[in-house]
PDB file of N, CA and C in Angstrom:
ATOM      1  N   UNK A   1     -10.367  16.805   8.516  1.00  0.00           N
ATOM      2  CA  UNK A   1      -9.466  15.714   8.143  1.00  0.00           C
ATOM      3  C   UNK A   1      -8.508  15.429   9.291  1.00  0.00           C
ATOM      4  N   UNK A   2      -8.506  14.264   9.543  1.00  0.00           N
ATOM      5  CA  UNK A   2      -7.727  14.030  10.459  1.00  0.00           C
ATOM      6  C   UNK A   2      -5.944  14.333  10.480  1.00  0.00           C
ATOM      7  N   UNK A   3      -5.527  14.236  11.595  1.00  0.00           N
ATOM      8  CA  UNK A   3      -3.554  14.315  10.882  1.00  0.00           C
ATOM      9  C   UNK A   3      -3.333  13.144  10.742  1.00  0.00           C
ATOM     10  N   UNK A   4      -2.170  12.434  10.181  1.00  0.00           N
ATOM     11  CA  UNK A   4      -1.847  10.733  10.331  1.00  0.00           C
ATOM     12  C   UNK A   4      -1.060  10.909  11.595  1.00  0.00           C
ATOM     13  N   UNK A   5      -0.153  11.717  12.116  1.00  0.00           N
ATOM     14  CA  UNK A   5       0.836  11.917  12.750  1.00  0.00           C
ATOM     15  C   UNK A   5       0.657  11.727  14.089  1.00  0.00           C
ATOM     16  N   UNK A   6      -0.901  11.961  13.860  1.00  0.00           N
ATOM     17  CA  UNK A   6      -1.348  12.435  15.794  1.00  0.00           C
ATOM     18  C   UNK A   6      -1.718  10.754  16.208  1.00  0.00           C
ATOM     19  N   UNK A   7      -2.329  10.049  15.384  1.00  0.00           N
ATOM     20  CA  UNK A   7      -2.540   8.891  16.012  1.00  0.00           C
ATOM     21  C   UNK A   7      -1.404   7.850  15.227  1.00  0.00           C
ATOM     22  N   UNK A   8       0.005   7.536  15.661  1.00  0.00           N
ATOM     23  CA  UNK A   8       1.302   6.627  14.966  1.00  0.00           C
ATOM     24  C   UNK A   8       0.728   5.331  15.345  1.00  0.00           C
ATOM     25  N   UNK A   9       0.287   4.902  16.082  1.00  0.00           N
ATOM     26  CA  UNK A   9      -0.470   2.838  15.655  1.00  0.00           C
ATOM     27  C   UNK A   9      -1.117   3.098  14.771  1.00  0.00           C
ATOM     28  N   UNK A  10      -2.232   3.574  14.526  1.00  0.00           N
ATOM     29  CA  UNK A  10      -2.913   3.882  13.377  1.00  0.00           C
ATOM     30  C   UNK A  10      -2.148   4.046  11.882  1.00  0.00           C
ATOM     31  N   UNK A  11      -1.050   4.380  11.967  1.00  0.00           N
ATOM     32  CA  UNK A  11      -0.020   4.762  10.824  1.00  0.00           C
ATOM     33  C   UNK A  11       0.425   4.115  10.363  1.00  0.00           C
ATOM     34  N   UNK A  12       1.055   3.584  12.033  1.00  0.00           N
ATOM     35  CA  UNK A  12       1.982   2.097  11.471  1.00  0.00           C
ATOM     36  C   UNK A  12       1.521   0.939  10.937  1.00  0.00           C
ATOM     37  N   UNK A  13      -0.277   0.725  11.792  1.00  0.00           N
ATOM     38  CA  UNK A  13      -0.799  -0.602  11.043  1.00  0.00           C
ATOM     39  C   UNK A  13      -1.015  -0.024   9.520  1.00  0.00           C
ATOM     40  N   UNK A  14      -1.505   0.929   9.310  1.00  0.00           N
ATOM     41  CA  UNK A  14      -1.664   1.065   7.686  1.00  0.00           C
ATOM     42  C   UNK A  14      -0.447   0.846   6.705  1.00  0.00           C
ATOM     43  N   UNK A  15       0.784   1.137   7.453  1.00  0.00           N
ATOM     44  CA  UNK A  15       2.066   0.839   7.078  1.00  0.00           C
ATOM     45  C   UNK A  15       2.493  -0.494   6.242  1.00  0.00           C
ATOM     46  N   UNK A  16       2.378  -0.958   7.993  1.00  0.00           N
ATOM     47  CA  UNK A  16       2.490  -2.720   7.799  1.00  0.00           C
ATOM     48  C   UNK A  16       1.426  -3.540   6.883  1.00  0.00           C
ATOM     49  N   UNK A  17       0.187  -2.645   6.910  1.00  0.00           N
ATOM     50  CA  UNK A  17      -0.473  -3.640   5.681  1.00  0.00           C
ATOM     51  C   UNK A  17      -0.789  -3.052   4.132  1.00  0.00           C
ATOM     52  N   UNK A  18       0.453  -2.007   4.036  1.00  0.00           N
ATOM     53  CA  UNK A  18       0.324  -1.718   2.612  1.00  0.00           C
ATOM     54  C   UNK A  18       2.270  -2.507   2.140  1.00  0.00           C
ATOM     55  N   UNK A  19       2.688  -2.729   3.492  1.00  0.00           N
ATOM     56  CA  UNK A  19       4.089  -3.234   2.885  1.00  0.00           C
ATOM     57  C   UNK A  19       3.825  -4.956   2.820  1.00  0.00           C
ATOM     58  N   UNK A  20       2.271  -5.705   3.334  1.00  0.00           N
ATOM     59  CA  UNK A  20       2.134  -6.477   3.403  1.00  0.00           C
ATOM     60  C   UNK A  20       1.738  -6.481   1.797  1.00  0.00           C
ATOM     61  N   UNK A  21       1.047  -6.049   1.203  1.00  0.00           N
ATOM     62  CA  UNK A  21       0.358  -5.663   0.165  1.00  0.00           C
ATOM     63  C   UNK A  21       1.841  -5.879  -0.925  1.00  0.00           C
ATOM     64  N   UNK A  22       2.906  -4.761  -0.663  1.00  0.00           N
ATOM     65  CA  UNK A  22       3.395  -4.920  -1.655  1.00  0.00           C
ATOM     66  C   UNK A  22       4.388  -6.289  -1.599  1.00  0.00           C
ATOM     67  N   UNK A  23       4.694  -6.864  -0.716  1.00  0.00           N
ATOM     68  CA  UNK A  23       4.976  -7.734  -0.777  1.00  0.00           C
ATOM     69  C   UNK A  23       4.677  -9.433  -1.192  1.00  0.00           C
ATOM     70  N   UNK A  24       3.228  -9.236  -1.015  1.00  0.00           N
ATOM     71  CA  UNK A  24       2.569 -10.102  -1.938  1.00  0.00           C
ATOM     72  C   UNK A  24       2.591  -9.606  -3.449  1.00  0.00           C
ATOM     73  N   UNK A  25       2.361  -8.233  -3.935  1.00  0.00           N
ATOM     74  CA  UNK A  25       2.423  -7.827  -5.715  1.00  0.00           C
ATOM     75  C   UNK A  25       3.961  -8.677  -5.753  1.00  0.00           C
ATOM     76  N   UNK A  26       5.229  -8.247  -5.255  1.00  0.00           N
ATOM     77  CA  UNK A  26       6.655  -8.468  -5.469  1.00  0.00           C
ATOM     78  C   UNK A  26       6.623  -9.595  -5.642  1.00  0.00           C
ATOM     79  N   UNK A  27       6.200 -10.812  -4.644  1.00  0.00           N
ATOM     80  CA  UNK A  27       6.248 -12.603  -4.987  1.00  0.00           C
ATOM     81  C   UNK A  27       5.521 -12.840  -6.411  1.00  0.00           C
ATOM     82  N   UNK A  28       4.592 -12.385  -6.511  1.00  0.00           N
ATOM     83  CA  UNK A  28       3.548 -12.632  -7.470  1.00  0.00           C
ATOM     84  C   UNK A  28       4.519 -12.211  -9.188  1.00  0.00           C
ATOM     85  N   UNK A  29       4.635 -11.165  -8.772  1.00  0.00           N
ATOM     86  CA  UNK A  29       5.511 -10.510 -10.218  1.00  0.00           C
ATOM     87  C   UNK A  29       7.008 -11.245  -9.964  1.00  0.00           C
ATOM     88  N   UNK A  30       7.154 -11.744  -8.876  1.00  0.00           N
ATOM     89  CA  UNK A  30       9.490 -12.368  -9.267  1.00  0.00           C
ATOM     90  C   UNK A  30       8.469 -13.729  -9.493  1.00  0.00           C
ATOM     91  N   UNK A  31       7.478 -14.341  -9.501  1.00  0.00           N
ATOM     92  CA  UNK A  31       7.263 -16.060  -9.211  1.00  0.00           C
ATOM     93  C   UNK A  31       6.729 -15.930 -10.834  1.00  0.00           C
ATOM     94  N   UNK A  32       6.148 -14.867 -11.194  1.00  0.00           N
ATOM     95  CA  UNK A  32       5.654 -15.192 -13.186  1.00  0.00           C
ATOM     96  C   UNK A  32       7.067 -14.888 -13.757  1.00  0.00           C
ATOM     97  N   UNK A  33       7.844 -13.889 -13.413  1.00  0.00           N
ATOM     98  CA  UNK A  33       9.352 -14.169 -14.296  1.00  0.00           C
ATOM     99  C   UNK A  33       9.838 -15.322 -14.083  1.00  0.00           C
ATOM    100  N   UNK A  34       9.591 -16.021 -12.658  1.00  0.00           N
ATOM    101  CA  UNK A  34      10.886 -17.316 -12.339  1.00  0.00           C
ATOM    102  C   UNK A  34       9.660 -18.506 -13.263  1.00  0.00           C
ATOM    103  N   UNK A  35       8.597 -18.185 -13.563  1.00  0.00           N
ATOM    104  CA  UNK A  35       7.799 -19.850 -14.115  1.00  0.00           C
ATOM    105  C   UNK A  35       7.775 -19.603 -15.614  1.00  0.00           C
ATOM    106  N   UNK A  36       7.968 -17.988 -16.141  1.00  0.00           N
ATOM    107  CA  UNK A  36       8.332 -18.150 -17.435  1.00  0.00           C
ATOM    108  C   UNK A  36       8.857 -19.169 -18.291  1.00  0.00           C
ATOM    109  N   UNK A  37       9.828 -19.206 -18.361  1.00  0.00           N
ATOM    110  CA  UNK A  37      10.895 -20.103 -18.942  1.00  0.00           C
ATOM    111  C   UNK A  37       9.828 -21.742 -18.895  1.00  0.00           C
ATOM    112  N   UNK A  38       9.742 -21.753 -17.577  1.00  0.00           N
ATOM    113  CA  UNK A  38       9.024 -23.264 -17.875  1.00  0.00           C
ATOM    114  C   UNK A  38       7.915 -23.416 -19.069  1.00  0.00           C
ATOM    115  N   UNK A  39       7.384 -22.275 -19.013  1.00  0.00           N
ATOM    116  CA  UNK A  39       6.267 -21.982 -20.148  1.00  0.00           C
ATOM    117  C   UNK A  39       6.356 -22.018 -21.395  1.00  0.00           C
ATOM    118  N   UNK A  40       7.381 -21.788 -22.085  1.00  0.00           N
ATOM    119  CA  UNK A  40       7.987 -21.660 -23.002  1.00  0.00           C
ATOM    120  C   UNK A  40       8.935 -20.517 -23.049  1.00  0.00           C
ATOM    121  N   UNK A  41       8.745 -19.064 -22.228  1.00  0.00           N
ATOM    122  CA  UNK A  41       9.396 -17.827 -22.280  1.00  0.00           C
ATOM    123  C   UNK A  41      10.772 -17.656 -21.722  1.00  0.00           C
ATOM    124  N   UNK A  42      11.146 -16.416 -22.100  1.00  0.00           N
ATOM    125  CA  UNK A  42      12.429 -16.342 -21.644  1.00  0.00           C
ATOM    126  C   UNK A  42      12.846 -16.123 -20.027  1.00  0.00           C
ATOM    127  N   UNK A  43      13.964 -16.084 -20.021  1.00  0.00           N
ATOM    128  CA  UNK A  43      14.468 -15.726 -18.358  1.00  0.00           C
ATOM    129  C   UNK A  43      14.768 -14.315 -18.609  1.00  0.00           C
ATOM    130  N   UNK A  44      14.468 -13.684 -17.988  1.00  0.00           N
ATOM    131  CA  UNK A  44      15.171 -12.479 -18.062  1.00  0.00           C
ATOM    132  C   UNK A  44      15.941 -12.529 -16.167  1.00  0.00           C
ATOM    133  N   UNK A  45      16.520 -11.815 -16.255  1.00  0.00           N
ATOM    134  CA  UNK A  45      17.832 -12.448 -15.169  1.00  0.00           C
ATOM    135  C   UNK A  45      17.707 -10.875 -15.121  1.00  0.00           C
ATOM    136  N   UNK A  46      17.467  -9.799 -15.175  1.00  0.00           N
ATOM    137  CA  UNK A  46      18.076  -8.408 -14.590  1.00  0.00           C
ATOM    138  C   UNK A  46      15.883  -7.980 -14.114  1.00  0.00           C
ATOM    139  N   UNK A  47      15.340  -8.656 -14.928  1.00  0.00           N
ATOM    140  CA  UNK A  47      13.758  -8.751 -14.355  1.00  0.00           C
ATOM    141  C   UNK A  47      13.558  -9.459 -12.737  1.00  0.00           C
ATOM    142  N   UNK A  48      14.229 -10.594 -12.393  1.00  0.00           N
ATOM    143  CA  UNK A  48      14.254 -11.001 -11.016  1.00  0.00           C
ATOM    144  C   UNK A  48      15.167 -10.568 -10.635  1.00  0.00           C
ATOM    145  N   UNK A  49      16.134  -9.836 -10.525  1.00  0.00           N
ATOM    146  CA  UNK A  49      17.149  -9.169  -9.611  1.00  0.00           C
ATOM    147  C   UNK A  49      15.985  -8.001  -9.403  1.00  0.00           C
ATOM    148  N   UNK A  50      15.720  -7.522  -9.852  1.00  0.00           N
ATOM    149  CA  UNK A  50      14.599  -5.895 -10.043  1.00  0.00           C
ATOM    150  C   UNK A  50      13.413  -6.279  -9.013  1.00  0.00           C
ATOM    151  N   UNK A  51      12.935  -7.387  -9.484  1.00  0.00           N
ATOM    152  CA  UNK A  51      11.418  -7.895  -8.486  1.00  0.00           C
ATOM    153  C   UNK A  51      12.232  -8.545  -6.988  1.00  0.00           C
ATOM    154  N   UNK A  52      13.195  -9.303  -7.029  1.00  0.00           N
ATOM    155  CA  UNK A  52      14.101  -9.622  -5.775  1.00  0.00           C
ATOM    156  C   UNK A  52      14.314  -8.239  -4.707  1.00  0.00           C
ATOM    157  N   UNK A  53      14.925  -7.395  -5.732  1.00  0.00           N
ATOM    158  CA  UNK A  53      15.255  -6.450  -4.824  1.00  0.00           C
ATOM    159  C   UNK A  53      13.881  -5.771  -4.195  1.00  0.00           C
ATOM    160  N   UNK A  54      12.541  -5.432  -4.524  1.00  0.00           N
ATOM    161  CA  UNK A  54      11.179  -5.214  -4.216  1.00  0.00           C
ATOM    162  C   UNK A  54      11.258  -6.098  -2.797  1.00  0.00           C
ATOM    163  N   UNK A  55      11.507  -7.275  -3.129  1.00  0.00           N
ATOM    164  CA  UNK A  55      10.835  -8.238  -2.249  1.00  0.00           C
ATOM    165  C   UNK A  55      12.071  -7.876  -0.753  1.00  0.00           C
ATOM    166  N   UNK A  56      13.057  -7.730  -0.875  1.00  0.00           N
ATOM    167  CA  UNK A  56      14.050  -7.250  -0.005  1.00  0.00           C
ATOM    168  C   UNK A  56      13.049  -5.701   0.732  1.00  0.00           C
ATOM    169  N   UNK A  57      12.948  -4.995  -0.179  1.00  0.00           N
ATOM    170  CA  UNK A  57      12.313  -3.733   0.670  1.00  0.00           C
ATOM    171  C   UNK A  57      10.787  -4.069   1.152  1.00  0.00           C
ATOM    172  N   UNK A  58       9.702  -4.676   0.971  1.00  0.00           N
ATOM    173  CA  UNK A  58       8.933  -5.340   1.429  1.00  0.00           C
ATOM    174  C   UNK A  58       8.778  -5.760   2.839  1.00  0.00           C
ATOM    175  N   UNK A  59      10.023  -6.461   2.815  1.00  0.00           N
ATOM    176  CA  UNK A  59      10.162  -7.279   4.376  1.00  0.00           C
ATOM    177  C   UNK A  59      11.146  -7.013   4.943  1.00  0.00           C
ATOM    178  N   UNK A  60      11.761  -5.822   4.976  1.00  0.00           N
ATOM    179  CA  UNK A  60      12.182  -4.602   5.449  1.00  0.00           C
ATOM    180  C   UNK A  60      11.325  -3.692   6.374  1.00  0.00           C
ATOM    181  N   UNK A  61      10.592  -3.167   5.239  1.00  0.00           N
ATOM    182  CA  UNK A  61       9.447  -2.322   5.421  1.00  0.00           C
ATOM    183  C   UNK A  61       8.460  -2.954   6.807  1.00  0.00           C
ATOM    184  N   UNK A  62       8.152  -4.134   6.408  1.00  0.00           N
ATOM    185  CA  UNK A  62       7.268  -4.978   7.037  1.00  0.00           C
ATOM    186  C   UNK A  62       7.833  -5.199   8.381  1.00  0.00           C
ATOM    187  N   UNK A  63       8.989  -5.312   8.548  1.00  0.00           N
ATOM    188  CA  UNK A  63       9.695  -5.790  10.210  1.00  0.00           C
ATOM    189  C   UNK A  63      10.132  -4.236  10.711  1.00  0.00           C
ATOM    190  N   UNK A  64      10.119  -3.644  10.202  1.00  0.00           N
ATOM    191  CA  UNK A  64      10.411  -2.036  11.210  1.00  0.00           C
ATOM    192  C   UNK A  64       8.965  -1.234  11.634  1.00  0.00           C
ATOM    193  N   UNK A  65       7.855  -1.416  10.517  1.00  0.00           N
ATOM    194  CA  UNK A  65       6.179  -0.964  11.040  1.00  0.00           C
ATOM    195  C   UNK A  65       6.118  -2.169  12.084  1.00  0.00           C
ATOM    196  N   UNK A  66       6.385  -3.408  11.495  1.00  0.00           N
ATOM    197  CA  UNK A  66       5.702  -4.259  12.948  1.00  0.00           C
ATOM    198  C   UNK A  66       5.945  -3.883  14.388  1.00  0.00           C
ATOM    199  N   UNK A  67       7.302  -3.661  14.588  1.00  0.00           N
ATOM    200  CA  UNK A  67       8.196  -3.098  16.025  1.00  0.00           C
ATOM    201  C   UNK A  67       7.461  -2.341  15.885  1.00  0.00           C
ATOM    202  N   UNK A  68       7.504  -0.985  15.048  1.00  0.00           N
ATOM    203  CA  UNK A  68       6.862   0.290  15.514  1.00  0.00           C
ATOM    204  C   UNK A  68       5.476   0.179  16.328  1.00  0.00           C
ATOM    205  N   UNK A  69       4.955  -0.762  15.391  1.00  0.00           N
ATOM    206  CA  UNK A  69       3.615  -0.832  16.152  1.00  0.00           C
ATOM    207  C   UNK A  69       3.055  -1.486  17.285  1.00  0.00           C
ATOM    208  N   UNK A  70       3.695  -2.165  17.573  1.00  0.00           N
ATOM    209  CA  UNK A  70       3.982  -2.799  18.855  1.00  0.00           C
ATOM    210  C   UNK A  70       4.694  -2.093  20.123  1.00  0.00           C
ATOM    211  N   UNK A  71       5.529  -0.919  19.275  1.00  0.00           N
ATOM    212  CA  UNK A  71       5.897  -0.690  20.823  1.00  0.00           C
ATOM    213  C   UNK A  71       7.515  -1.122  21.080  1.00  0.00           C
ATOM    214  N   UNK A  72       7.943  -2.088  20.137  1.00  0.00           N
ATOM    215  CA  UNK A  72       8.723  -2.514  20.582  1.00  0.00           C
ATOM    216  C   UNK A  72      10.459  -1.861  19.954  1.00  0.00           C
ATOM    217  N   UNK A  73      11.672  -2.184  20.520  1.00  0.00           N
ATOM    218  CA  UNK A  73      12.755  -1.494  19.348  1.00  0.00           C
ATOM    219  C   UNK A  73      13.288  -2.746  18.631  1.00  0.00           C
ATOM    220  N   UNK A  74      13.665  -2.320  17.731  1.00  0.00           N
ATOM    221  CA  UNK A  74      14.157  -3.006  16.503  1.00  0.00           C
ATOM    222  C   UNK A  74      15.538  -3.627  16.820  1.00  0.00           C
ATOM    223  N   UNK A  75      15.523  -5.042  16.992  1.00  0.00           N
ATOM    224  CA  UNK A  75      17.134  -5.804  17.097  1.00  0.00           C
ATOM    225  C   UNK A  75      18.137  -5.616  16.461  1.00  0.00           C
ATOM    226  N   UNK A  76      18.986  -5.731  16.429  1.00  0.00           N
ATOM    227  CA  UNK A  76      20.305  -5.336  16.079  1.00  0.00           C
ATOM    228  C   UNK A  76      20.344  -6.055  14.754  1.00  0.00           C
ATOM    229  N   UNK A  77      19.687  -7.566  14.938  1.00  0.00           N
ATOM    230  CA  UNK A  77      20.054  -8.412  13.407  1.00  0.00           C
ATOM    231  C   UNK A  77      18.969  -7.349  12.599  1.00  0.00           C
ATOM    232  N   UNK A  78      18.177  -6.819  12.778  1.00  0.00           N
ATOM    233  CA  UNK A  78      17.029  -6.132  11.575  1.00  0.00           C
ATOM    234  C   UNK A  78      17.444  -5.162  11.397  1.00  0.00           C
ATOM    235  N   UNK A  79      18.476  -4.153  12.049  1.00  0.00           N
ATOM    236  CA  UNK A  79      19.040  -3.476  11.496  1.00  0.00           C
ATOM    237  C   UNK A  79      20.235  -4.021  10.536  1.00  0.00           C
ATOM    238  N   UNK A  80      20.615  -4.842  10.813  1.00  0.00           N
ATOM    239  CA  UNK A  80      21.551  -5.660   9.950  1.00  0.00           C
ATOM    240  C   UNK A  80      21.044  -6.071   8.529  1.00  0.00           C
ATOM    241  N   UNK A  81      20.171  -6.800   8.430  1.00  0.00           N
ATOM    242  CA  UNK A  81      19.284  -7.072   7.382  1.00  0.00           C
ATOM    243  C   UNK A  81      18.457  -6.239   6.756  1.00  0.00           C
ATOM    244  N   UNK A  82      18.316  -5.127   6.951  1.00  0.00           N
ATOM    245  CA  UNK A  82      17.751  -3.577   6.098  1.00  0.00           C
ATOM    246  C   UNK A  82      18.732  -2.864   5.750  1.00  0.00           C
ATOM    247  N   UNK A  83      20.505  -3.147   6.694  1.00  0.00           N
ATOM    248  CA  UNK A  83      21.246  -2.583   5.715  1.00  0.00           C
ATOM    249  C   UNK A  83      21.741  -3.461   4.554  1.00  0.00           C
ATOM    250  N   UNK A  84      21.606  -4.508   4.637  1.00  0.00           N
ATOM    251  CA  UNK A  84      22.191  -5.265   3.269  1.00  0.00           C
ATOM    252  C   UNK A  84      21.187  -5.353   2.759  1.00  0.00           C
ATOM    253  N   UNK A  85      19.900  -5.236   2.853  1.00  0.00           N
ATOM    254  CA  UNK A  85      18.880  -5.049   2.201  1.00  0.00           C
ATOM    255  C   UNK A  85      18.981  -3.936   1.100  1.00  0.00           C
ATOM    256  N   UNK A  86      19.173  -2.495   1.895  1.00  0.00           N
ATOM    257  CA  UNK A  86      19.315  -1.308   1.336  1.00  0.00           C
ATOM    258  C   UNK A  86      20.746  -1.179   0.065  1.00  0.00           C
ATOM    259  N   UNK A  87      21.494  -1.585   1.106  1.00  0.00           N
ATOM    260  CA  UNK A  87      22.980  -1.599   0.195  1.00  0.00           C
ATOM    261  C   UNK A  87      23.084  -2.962  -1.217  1.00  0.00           C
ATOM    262  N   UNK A  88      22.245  -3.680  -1.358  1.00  0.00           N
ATOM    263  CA  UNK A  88      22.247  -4.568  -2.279  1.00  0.00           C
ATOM    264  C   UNK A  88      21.117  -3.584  -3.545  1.00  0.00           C
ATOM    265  N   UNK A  89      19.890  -3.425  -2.770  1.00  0.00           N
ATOM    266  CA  UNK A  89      19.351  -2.612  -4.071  1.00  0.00           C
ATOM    267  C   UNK A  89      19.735  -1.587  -4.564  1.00  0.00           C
ATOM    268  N   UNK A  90      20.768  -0.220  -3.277  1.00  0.00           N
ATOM    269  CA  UNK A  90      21.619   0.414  -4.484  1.00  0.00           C
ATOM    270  C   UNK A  90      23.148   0.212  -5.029  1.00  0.00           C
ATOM    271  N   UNK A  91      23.365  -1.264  -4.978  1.00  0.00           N
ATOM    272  CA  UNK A  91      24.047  -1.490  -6.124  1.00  0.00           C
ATOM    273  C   UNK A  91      23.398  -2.012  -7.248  1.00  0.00           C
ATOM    274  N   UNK A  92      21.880  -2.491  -6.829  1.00  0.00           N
ATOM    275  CA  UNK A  92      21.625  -3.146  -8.410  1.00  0.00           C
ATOM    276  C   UNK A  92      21.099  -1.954  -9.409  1.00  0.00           C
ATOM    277  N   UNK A  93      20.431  -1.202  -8.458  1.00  0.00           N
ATOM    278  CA  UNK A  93      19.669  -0.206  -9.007  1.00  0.00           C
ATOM    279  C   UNK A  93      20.507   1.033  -9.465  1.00  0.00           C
ATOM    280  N   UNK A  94      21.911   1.089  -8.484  1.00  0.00           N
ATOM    281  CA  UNK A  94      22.521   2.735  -9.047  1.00  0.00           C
ATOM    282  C   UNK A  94      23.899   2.512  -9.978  1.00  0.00           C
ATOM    283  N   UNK A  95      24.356   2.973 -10.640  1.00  0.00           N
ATOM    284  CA  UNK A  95      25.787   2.830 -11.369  1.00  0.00           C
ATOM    285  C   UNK A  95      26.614   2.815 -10.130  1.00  0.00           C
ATOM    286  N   UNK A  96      27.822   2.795 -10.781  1.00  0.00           N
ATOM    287  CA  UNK A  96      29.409   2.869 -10.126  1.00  0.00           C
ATOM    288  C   UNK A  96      29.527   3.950  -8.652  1.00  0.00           C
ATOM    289  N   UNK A  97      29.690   5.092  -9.189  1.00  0.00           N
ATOM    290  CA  UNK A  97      30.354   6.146  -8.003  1.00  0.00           C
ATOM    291  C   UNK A  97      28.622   6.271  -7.048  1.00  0.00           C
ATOM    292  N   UNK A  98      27.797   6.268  -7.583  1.00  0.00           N
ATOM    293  CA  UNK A  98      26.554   6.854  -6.533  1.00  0.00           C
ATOM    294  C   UNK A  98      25.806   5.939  -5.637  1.00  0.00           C
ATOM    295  N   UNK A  99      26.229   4.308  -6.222  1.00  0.00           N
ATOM    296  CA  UNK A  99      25.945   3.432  -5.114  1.00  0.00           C
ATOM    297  C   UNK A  99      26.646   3.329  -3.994  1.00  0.00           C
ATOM    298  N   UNK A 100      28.384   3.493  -4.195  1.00  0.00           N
ATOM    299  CA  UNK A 100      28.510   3.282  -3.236  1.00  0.00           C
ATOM    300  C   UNK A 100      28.584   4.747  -2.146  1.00  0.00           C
ATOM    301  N   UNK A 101      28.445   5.651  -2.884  1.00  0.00           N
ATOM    302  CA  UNK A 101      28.093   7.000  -2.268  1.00  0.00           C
ATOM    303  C   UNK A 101      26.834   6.902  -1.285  1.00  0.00           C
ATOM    304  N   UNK A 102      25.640   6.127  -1.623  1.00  0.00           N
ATOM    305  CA  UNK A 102      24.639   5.933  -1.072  1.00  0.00           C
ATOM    306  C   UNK A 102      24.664   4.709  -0.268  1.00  0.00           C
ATOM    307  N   UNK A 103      25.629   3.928  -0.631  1.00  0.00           N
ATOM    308  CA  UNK A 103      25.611   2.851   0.650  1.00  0.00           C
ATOM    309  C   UNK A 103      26.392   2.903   1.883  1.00  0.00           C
ATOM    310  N   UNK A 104      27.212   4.241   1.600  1.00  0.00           N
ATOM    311  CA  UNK A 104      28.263   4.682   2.953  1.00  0.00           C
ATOM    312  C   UNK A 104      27.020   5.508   3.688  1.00  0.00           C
ATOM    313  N   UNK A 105      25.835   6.201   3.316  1.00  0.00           N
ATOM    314  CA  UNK A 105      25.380   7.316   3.977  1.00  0.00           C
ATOM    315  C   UNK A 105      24.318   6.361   4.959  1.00  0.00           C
ATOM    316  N   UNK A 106      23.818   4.758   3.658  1.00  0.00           N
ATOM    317  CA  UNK A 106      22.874   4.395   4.718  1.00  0.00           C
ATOM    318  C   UNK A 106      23.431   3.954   5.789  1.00  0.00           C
ATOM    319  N   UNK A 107      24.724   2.950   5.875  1.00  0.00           N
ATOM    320  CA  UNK A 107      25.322   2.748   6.320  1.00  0.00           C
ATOM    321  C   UNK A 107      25.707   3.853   8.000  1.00  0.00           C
ATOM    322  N   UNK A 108      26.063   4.801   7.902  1.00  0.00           N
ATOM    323  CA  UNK A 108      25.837   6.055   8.705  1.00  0.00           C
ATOM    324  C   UNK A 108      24.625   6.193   9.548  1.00  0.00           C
ATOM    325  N   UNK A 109      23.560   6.186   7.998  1.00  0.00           N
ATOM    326  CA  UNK A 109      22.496   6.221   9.147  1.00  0.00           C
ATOM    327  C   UNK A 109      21.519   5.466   9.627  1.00  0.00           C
ATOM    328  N   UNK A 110      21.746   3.991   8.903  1.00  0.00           N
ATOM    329  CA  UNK A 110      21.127   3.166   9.893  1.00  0.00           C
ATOM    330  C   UNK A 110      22.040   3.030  11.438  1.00  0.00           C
ATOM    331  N   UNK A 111      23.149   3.134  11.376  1.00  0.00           N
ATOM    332  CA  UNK A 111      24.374   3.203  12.860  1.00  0.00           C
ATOM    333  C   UNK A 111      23.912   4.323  13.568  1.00  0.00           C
ATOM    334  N   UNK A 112      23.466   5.614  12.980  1.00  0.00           N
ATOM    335  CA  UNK A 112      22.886   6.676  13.646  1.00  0.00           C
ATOM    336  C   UNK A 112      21.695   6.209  14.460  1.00  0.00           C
ATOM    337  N   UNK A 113      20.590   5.922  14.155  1.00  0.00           N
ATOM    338  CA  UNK A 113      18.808   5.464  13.855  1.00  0.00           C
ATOM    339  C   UNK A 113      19.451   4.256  15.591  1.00  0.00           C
ATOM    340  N   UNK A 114      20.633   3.302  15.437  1.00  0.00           N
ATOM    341  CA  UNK A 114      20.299   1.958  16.023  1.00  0.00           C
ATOM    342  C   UNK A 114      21.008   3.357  17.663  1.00  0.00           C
ATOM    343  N   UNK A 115      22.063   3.839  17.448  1.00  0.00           N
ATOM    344  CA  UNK A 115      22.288   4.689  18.503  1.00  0.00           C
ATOM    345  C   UNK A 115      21.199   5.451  19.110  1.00  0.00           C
ATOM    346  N   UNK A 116      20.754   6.176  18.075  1.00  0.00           N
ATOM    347  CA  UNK A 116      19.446   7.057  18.960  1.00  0.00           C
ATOM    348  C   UNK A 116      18.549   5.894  19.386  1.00  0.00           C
ATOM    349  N   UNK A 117      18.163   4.647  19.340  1.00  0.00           N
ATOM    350  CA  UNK A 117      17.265   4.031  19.838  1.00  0.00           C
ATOM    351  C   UNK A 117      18.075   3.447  21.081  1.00  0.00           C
ATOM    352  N   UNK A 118      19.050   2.982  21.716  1.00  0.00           N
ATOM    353  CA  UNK A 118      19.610   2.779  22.205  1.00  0.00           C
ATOM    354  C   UNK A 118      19.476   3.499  23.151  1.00  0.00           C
ATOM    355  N   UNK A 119      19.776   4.679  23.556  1.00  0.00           N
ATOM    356  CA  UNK A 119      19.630   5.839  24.051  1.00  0.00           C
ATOM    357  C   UNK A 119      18.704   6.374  24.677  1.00  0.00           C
ATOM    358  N   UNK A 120      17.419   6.185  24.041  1.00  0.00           N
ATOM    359  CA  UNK A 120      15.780   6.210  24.176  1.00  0.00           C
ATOM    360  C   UNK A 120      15.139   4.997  25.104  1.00  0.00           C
TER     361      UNK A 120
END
């Protein structure tokens, strides 16, 4: 069996096309909650915040394998946009004290992650 580790393009394209993957399920599942209602059904409003936030980690996911796999480092705005990415789904997703507990650490360490690349 091979390692995944030893060959990283190989990793990363499988990466990028399983975050391609879920990012098409995420449109597909927030676009039948958002055409509901037209149908006759309800809105549910905490169902597309839930599939929204998917679609946020998706194309996240999707723009940090792409760099990786290319070779290339990650801009300053994409680190920008994976932290409000990150910090929006754990406020939707966590209560009171542990979101923002978890949005100071990503916070930390996406600033950590953009330094060590910097550096490199």
């Amino acid at each position: 069996m091979k390692n995944i580790l030893t060959d990283k393009k190989d990793f990363y394209n499988k990466i990028f096309i399983l975050s391609n993957c879920f990012l098409i399920f995420s449109v597909i599942i927030f676009s039948i909650y958002l055409v509901a209602p037209l149908l006759g059904g309800r809105l549910y409003i905490s169902a597309l915040k839930d599939y929204g936030s998917w679609i946020f980690l998706a194309i996240g996911a999707r723009i940090i394998s792409q760099h990786a796999r290319k070779g290339q480092k990650i801009k300053f705005y994409e680190y920008l946009i994976g932290c409000i990415a990150a910090i929006t789904n754990f406020i939707i997703w966590f209560s009171y004290p542990f979101n923002i507990i978890i949005s100071i650490l990503c916070i930390v360490g996406i600033g950590m992650s953009w330094r060590a690349q910097q550096r490199s």
